[in-house]
N, C-alpha and C. Protein backbone atom coordinates (compact mmCIF):
# COMPACT_ATOMS: atom_id res chain seq x y z
N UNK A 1 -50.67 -7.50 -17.34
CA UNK A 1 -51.13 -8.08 -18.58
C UNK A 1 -51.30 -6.96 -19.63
N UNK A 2 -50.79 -6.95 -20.87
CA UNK A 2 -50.60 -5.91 -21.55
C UNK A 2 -52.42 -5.80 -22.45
N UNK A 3 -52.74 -4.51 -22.11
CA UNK A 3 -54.34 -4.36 -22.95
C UNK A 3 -54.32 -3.89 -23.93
N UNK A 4 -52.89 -3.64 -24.89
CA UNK A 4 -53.31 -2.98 -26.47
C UNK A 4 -52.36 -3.10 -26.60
N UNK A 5 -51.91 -3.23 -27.92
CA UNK A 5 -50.75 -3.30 -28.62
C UNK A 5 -51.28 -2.34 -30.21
N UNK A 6 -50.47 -1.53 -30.28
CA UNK A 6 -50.72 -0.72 -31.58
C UNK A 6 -49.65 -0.95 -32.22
N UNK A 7 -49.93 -1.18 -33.47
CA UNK A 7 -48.81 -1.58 -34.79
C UNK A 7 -48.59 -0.74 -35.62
N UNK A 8 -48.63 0.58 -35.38
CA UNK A 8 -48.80 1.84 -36.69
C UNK A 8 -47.51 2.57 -36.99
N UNK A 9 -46.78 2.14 -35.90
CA UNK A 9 -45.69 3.34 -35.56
C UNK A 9 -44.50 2.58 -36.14
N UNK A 10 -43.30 2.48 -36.29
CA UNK A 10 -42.16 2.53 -36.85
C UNK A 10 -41.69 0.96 -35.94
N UNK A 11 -42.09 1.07 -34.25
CA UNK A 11 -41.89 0.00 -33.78
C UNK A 11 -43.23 0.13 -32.87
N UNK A 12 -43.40 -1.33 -32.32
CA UNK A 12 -44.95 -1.74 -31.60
C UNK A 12 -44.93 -0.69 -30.37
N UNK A 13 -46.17 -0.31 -30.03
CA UNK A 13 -46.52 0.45 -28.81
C UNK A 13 -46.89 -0.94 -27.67
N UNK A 14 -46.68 -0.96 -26.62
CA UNK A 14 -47.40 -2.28 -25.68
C UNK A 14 -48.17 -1.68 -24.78
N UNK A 15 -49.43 -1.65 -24.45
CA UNK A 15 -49.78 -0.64 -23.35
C UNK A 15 -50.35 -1.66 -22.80
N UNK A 16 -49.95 -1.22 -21.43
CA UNK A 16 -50.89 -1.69 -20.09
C UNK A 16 -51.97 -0.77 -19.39
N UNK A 17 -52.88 -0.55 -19.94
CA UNK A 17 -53.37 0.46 -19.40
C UNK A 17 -54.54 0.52 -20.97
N UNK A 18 -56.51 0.75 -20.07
CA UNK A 18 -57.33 0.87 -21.35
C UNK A 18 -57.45 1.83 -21.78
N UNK A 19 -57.07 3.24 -21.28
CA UNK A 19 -57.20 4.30 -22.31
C UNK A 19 -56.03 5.51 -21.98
N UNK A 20 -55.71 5.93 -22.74
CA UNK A 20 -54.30 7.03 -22.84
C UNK A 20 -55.20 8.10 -23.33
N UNK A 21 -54.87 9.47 -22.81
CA UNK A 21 -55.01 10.82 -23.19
C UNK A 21 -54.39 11.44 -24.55
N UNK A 22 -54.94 12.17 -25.42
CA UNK A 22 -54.73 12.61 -26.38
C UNK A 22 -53.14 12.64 -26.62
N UNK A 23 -52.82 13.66 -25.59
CA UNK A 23 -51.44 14.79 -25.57
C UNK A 23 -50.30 13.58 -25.75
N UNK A 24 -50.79 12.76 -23.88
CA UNK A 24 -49.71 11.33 -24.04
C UNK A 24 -49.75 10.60 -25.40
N UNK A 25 -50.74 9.77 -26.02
CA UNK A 25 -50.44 9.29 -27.12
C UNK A 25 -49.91 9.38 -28.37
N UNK A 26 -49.77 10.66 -28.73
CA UNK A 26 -49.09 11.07 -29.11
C UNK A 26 -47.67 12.03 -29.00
N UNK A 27 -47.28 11.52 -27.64
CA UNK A 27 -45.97 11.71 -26.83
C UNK A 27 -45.45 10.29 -27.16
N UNK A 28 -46.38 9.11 -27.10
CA UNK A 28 -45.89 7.82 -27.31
C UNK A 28 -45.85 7.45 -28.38
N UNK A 29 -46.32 7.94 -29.50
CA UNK A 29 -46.36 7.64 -31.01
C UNK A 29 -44.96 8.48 -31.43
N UNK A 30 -44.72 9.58 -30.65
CA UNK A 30 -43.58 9.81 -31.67
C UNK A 30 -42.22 9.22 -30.92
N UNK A 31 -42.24 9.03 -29.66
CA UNK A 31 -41.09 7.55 -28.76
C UNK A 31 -40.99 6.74 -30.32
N UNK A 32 -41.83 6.23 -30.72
CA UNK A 32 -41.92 5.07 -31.23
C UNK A 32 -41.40 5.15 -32.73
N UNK A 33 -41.26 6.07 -33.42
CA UNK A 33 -41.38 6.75 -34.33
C UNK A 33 -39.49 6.93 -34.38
N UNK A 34 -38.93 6.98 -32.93
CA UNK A 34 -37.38 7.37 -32.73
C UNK A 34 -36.48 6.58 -33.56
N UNK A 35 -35.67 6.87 -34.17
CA UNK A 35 -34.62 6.22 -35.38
C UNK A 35 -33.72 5.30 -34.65
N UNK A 36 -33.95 5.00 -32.80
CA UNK A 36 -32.78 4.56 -31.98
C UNK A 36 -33.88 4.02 -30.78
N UNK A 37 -35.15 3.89 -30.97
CA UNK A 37 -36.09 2.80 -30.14
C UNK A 37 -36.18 1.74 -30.76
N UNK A 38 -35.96 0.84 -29.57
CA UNK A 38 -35.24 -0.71 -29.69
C UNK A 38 -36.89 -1.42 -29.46
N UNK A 39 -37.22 -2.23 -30.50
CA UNK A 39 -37.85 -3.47 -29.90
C UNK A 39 -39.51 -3.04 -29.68
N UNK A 40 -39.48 -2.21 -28.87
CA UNK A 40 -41.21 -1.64 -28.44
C UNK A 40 -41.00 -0.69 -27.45
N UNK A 41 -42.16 0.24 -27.36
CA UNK A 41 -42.48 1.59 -26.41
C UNK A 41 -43.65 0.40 -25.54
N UNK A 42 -43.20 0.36 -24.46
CA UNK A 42 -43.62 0.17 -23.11
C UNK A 42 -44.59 1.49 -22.14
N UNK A 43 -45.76 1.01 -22.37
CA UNK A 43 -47.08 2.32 -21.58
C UNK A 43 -47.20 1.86 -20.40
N UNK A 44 -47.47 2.11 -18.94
CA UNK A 44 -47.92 1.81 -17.68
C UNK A 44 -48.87 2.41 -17.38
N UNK A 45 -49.87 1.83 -16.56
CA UNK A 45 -51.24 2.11 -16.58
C UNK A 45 -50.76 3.43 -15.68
N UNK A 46 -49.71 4.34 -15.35
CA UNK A 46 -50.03 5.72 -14.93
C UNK A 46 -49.08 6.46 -16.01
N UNK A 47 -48.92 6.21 -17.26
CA UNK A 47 -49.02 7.19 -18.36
C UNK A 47 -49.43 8.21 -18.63
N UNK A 48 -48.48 9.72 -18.14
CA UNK A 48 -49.36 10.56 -18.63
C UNK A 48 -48.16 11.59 -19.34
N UNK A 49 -48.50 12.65 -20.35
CA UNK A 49 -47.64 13.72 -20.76
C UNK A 49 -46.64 14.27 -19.80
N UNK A 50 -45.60 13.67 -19.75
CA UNK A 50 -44.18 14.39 -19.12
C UNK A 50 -43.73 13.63 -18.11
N UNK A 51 -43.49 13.76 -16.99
CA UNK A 51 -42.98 12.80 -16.32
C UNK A 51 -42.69 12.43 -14.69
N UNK A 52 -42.86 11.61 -13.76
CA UNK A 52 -42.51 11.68 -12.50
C UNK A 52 -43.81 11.11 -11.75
N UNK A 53 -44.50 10.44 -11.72
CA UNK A 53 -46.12 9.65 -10.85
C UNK A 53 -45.41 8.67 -10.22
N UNK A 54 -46.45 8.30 -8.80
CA UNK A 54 -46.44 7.12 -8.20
C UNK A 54 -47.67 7.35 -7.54
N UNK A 55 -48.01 6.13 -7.63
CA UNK A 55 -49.73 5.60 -7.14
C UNK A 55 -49.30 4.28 -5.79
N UNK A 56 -49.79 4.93 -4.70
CA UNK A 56 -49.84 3.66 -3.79
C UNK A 56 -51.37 3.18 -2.79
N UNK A 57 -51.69 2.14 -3.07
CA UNK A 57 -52.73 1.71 -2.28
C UNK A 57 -52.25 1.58 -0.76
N UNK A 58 -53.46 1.79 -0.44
CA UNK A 58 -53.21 2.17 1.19
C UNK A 58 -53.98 0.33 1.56
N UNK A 59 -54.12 0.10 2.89
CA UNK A 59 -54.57 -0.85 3.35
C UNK A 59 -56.19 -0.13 3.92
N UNK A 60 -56.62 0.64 3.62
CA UNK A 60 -57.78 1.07 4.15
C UNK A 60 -58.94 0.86 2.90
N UNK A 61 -60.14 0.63 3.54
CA UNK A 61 -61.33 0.43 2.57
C UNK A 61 -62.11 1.81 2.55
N UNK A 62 -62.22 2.58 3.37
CA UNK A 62 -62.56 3.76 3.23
C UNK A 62 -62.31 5.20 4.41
N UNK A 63 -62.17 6.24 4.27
CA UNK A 63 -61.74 7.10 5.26
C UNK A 63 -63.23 7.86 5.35
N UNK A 64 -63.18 8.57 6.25
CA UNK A 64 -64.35 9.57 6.89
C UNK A 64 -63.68 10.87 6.00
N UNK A 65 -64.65 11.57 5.96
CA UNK A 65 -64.34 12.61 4.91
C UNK A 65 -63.56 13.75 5.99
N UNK A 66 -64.11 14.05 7.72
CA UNK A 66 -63.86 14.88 8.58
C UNK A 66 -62.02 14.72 8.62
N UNK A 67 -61.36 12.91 8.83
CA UNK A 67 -60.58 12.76 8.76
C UNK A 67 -59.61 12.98 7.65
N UNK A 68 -60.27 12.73 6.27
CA UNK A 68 -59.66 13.22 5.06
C UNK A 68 -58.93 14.96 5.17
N UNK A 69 -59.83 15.57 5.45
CA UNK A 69 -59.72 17.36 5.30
C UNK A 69 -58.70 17.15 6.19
N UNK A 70 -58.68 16.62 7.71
CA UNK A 70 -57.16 16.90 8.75
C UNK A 70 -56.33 16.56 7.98
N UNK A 71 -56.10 15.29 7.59
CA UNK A 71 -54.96 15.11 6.54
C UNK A 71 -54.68 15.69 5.87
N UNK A 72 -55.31 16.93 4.97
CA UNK A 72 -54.91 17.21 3.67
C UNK A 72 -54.83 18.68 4.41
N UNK A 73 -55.03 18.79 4.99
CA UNK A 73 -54.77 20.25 6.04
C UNK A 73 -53.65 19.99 6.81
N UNK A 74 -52.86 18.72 7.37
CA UNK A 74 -51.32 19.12 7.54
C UNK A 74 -50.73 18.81 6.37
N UNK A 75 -51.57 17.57 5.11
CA UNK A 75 -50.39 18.13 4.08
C UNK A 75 -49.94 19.33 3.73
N UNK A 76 -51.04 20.48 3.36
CA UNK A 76 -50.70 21.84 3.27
C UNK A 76 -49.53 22.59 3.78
N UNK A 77 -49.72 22.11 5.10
CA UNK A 77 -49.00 22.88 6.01
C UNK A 77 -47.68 22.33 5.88
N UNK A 78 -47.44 20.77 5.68
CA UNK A 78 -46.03 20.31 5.63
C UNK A 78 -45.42 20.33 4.51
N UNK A 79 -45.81 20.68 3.22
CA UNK A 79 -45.41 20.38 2.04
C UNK A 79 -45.66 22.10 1.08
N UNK A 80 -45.09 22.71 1.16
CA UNK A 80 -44.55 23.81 0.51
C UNK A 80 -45.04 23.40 -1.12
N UNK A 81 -46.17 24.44 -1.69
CA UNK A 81 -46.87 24.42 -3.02
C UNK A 81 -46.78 25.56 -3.99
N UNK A 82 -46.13 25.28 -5.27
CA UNK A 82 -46.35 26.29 -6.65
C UNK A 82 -44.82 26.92 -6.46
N UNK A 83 -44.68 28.56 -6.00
CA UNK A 83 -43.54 28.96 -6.14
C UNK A 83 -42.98 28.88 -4.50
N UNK A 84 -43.85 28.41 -3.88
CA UNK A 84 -43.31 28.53 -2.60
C UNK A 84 -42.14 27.26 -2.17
N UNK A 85 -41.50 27.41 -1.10
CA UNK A 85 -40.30 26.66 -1.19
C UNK A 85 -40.29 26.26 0.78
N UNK A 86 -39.65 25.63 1.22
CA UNK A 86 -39.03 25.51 2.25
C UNK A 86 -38.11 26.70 3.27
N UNK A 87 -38.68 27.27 4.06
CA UNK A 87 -37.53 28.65 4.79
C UNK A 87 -35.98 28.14 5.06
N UNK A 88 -35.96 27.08 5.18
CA UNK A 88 -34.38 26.47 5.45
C UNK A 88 -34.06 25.18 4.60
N UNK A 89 -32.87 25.36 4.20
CA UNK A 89 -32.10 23.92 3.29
C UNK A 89 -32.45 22.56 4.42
N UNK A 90 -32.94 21.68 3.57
CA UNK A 90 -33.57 20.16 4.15
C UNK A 90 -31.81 19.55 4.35
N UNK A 91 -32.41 18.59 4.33
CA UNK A 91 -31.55 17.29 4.81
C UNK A 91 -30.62 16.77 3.19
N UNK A 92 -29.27 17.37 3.27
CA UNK A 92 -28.69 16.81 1.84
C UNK A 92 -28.18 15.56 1.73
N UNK A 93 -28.66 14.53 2.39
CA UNK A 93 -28.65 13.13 2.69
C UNK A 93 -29.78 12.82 1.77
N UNK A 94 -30.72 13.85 1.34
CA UNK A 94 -31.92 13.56 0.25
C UNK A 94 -31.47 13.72 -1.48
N UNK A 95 -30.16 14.59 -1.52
CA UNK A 95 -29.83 15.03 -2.36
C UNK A 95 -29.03 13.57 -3.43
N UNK A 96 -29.22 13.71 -4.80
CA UNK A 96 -28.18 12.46 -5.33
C UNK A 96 -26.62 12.72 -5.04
N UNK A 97 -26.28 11.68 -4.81
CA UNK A 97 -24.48 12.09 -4.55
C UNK A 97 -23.94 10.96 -5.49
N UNK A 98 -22.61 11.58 -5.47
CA UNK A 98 -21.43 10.58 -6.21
C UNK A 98 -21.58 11.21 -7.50
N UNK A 99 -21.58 12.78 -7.34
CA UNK A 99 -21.27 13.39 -8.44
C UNK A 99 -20.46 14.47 -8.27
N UNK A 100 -18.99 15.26 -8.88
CA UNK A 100 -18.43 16.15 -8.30
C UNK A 100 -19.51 17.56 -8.99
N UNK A 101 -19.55 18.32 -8.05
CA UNK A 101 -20.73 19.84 -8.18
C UNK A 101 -19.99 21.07 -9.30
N UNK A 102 -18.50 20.88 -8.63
CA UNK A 102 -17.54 21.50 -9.27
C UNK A 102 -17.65 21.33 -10.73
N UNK A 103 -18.03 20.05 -10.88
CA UNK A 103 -17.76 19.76 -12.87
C UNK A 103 -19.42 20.30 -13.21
N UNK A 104 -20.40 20.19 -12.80
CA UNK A 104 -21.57 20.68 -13.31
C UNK A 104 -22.63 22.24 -13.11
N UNK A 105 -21.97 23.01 -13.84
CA UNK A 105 -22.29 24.72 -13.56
C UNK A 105 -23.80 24.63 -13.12
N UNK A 106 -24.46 23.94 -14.03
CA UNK A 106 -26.30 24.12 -13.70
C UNK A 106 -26.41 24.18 -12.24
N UNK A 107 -26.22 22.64 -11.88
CA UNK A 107 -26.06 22.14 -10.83
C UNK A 107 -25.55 22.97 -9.75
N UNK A 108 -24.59 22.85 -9.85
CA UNK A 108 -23.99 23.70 -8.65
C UNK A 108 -24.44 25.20 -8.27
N UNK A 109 -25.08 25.93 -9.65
CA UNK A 109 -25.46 27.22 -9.15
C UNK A 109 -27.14 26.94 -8.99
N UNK A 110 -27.51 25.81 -9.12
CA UNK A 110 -29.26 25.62 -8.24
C UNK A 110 -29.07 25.03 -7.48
N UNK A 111 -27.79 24.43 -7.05
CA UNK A 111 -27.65 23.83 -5.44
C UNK A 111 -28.82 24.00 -4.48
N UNK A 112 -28.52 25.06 -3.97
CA UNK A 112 -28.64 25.89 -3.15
C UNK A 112 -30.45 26.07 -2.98
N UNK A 113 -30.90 26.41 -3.69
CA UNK A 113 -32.21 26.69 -3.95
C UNK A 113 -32.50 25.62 -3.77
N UNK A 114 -32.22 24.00 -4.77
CA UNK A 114 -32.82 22.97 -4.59
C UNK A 114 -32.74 22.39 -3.35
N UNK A 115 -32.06 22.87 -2.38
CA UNK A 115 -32.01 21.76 -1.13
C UNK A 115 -33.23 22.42 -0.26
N UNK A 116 -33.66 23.94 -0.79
CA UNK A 116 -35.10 24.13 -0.47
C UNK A 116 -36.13 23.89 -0.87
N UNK A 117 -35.90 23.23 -1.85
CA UNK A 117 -37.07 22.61 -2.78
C UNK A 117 -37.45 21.22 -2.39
N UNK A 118 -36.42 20.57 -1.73
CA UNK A 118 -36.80 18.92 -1.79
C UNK A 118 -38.26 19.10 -1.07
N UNK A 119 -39.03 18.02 -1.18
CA UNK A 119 -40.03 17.91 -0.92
C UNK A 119 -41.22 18.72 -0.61
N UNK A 120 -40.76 19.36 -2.21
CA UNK A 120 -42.02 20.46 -1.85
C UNK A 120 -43.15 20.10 -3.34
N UNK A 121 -43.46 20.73 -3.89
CA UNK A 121 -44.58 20.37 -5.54
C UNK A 121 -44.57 21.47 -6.01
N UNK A 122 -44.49 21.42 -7.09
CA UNK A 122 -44.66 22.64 -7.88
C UNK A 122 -45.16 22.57 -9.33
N UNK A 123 -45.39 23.53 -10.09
CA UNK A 123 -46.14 23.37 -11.36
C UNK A 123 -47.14 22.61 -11.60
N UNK A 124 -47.33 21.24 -12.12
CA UNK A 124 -48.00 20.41 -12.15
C UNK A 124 -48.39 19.32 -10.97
N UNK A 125 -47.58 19.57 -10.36
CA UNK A 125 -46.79 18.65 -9.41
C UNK A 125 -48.17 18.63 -7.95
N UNK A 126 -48.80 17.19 -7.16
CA UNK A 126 -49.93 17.80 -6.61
C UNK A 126 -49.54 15.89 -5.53
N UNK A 127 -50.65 16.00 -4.70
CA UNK A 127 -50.67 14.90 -4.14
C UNK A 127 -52.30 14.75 -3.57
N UNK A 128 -53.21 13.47 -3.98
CA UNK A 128 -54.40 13.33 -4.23
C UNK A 128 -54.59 11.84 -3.72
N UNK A 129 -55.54 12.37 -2.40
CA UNK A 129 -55.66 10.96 -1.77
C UNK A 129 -57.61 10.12 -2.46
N UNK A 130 -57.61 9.33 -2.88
CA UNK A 130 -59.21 8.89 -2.95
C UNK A 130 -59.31 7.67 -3.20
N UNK A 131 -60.05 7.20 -3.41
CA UNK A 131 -60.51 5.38 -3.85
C UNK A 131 -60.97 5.17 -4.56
N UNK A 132 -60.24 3.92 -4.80
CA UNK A 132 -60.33 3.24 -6.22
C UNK A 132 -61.34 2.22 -6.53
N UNK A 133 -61.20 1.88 -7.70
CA UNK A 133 -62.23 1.48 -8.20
C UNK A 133 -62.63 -0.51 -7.49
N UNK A 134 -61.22 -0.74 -6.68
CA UNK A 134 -60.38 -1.83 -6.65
C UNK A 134 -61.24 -2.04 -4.67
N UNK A 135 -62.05 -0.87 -3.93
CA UNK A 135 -62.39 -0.40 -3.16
C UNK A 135 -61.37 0.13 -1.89
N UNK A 136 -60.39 0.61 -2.21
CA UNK A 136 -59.17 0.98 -1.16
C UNK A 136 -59.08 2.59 -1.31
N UNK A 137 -58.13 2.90 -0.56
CA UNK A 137 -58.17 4.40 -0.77
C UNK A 137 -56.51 4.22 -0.67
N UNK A 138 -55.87 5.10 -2.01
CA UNK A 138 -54.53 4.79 -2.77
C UNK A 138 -54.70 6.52 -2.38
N UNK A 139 -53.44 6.83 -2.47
CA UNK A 139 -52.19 8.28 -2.65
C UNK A 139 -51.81 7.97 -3.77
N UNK A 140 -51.90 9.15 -4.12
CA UNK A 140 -51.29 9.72 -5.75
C UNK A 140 -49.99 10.82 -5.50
N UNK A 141 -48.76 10.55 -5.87
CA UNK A 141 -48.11 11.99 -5.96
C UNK A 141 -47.72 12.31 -6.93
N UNK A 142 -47.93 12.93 -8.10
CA UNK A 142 -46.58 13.61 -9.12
C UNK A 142 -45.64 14.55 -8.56
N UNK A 143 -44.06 14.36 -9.15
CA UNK A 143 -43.63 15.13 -8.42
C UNK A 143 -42.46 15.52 -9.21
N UNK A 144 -41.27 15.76 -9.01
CA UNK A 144 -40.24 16.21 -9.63
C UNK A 144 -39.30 16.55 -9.18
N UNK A 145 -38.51 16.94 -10.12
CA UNK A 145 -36.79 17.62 -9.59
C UNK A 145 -37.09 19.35 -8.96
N UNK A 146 -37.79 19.75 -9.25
CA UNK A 146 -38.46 21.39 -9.67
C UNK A 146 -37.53 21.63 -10.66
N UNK A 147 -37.18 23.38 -10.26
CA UNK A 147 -36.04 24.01 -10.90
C UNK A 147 -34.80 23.40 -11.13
N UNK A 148 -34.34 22.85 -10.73
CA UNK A 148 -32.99 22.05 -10.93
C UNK A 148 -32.88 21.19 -12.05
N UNK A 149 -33.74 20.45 -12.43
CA UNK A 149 -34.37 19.61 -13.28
C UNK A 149 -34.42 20.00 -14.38
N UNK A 150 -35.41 20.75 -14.24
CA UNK A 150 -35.33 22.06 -15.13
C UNK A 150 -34.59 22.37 -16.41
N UNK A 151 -33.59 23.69 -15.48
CA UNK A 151 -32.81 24.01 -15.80
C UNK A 151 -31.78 22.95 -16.72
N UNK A 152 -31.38 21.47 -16.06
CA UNK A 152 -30.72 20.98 -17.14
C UNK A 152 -31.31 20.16 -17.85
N UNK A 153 -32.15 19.74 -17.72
CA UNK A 153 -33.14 19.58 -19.18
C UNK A 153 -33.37 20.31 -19.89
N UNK A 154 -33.82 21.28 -19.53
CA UNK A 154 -33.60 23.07 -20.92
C UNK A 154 -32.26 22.81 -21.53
N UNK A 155 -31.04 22.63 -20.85
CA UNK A 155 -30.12 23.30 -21.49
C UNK A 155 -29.30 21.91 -22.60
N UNK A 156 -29.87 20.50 -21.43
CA UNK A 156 -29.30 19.35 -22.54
C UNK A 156 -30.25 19.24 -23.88
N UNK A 157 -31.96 20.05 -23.72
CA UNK A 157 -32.65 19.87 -24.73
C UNK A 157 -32.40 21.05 -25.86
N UNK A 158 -31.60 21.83 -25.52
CA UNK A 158 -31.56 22.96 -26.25
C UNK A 158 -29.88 22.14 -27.32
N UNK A 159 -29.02 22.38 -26.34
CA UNK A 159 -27.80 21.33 -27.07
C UNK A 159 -28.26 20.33 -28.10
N UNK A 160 -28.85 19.27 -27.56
CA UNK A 160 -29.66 18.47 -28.72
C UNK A 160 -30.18 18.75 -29.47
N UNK A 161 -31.17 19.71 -29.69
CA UNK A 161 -31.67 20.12 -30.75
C UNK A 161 -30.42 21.11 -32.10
N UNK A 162 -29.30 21.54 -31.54
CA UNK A 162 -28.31 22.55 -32.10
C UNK A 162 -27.93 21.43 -32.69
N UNK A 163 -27.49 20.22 -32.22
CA UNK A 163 -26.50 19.14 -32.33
C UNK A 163 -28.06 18.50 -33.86
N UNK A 164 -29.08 18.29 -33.45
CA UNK A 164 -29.74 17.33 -34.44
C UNK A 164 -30.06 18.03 -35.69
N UNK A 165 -30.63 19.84 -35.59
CA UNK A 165 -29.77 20.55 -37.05
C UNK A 165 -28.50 20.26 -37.69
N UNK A 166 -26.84 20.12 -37.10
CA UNK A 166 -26.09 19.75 -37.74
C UNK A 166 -26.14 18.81 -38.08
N UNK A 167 -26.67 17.31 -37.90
CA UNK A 167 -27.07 16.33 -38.30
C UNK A 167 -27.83 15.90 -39.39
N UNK A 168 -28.72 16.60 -39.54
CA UNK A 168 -29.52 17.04 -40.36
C UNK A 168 -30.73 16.07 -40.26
N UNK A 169 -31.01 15.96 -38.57
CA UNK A 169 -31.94 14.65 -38.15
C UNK A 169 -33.40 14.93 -38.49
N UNK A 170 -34.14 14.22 -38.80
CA UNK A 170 -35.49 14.45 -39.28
C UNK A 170 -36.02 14.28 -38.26
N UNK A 171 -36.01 14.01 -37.01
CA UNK A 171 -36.90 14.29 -35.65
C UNK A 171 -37.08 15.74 -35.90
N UNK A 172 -39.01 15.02 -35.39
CA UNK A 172 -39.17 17.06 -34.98
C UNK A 172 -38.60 17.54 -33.42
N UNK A 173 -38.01 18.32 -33.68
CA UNK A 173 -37.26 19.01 -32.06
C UNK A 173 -38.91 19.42 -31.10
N UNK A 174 -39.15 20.31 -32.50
CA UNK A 174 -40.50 20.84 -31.59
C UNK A 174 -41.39 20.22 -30.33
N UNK A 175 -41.21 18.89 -30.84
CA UNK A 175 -42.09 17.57 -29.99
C UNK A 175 -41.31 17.31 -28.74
N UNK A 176 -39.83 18.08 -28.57
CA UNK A 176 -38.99 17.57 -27.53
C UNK A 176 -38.34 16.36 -27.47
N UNK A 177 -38.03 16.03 -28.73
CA UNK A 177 -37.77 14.78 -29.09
C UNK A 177 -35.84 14.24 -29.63
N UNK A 178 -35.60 15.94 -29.34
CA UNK A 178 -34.08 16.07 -29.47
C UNK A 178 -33.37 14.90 -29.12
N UNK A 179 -32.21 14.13 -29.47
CA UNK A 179 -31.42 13.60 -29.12
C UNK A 179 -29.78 13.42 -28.76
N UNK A 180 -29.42 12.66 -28.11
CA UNK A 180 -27.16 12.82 -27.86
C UNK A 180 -27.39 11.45 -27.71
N UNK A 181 -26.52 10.74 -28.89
CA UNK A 181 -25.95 9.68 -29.15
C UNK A 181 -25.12 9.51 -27.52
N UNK A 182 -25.00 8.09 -27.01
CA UNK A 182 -24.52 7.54 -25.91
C UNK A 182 -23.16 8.40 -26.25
N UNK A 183 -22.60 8.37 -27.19
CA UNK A 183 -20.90 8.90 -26.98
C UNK A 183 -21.17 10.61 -27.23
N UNK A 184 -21.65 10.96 -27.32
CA UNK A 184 -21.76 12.51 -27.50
C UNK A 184 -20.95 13.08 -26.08
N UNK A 185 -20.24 13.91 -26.06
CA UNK A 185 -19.43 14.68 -24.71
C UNK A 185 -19.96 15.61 -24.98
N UNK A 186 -21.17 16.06 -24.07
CA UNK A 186 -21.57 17.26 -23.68
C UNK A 186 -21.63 17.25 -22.19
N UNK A 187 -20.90 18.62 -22.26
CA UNK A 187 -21.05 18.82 -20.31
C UNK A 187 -21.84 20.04 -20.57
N UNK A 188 -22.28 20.18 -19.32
CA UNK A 188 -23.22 21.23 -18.57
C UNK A 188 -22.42 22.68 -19.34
C-alpha cells in the first residue's frame, strides 16, 4: 500500500515506506527530476542510497542471544569481509553467463579476482540478523557485484558523463546521474 506520494518533482515520487533518509531522498528527487523518467519514481520500504538489499523474515519468534553469537561466528568464518576475499575461485556456475568475456575488457580482466569475490561483502556491504517490529527475527543482507561492478560502472559512468557534456545535458553528472540513450553503442 503506497504511504506518500510527493508531487514536487518533475514526475510523482510513490513511496512505500514512512520515512526515507536524507542522502536517499534526494537520490530520489533527482530520479525524478530525469528528462527520460516515465510516469513515477517507485520507493520500497528498503530504500536506501546506492544499491543491492534484501530483507527476509525467518519463521522464528525469537532466538537466544548464546545461539545468535554461534551463528554470527560461523558467518564470520564463512563469508570473507572488507578487502578480504576467498583463497580459491568459487563455483562459476554462480557467475552471469551468456555473455562472450572476449568482447568485454573490464570484465574479462576482473574475471579472475571476481570468482574470488562471489559471496563475500565488502565496503558497505554487511549481513544483520534481529527482530522486527512484526515479532519475527528477519536477515538483512546488502550486497553487491564488489570490484567488478565497480569497475564498469566507473567506466560506463565516466563515458556518460563525456557523452552528456557533448550534449550539452543539464543533468548534474556530479549526482551520478549521467546518462546513454537505449541506442548509444558504447562498449567496454
Amino acid at each position: 500500500m503506497i504511504k506518500k506520494i510527493i508531487s514536487l518533482e518533475r514526475i510523482p515520487i510513490k513511496m512505500w515506506l514512512e520515512t526515507i533518509e536524507d542522502e536517499t531522498q534526494e537520490q530520489v528527487r533527482n530520479l525524478a527530476n530525469l528528462p527520460f523518467a516515465y510516469r513515477h519514481i517507485a520507493i520500497m520500504p528498503d530504500a536506501h542510497e546506492g544499491f543491492g538489499m534484501c530483507a527476509a523474515k525467518t519463521s522464528l519468534p525469537d532466538i537466544e542471544c548464546k545461539k545468535l553469537k554461534r551463528i554470527m561466528q560461523c558467518i564470520r568464518r564463512a563469508i570473507p569481509v572488507g578487502f578480504k576475499h576467498h583463497e580459491s575461485v568459487q563455483d562459476e556456475a554462480w557467475m552471469p553467463w551468456g555473455f562472450k568475456l572476449d568482447q568485454l575488457p573490464i570484465c574479462s580482466k576482473e574475471y579472475n579476482s571476481a570468482l574470488k569475490q562471489l559471496g563475500t561483502l565488502g565496503g558497505n556491504h554487511f549481513i544483520e540478523i534481529q527482530k522486527g517490529d512484526d515479532g519475527f527475527v528477519w536477515i538483512i543482507v546488502h550486497s553487491g557485484s564488489r570490484n567488478i561492478g565497480s569497475e564498469v560502472a566507473d567506466h560506463y559512468d565516466k563515458e556518460a558523463r563525456r557523452l552528456n557534456e557533448l550534449w550539452f545535458s543539464k543533468i548534474d553528472t556530479s549526482k551520478q546521474l549521467a546518462f546513454l540513450p537505449l541506442q548509444t553503442e558504447i562498449r567496454e
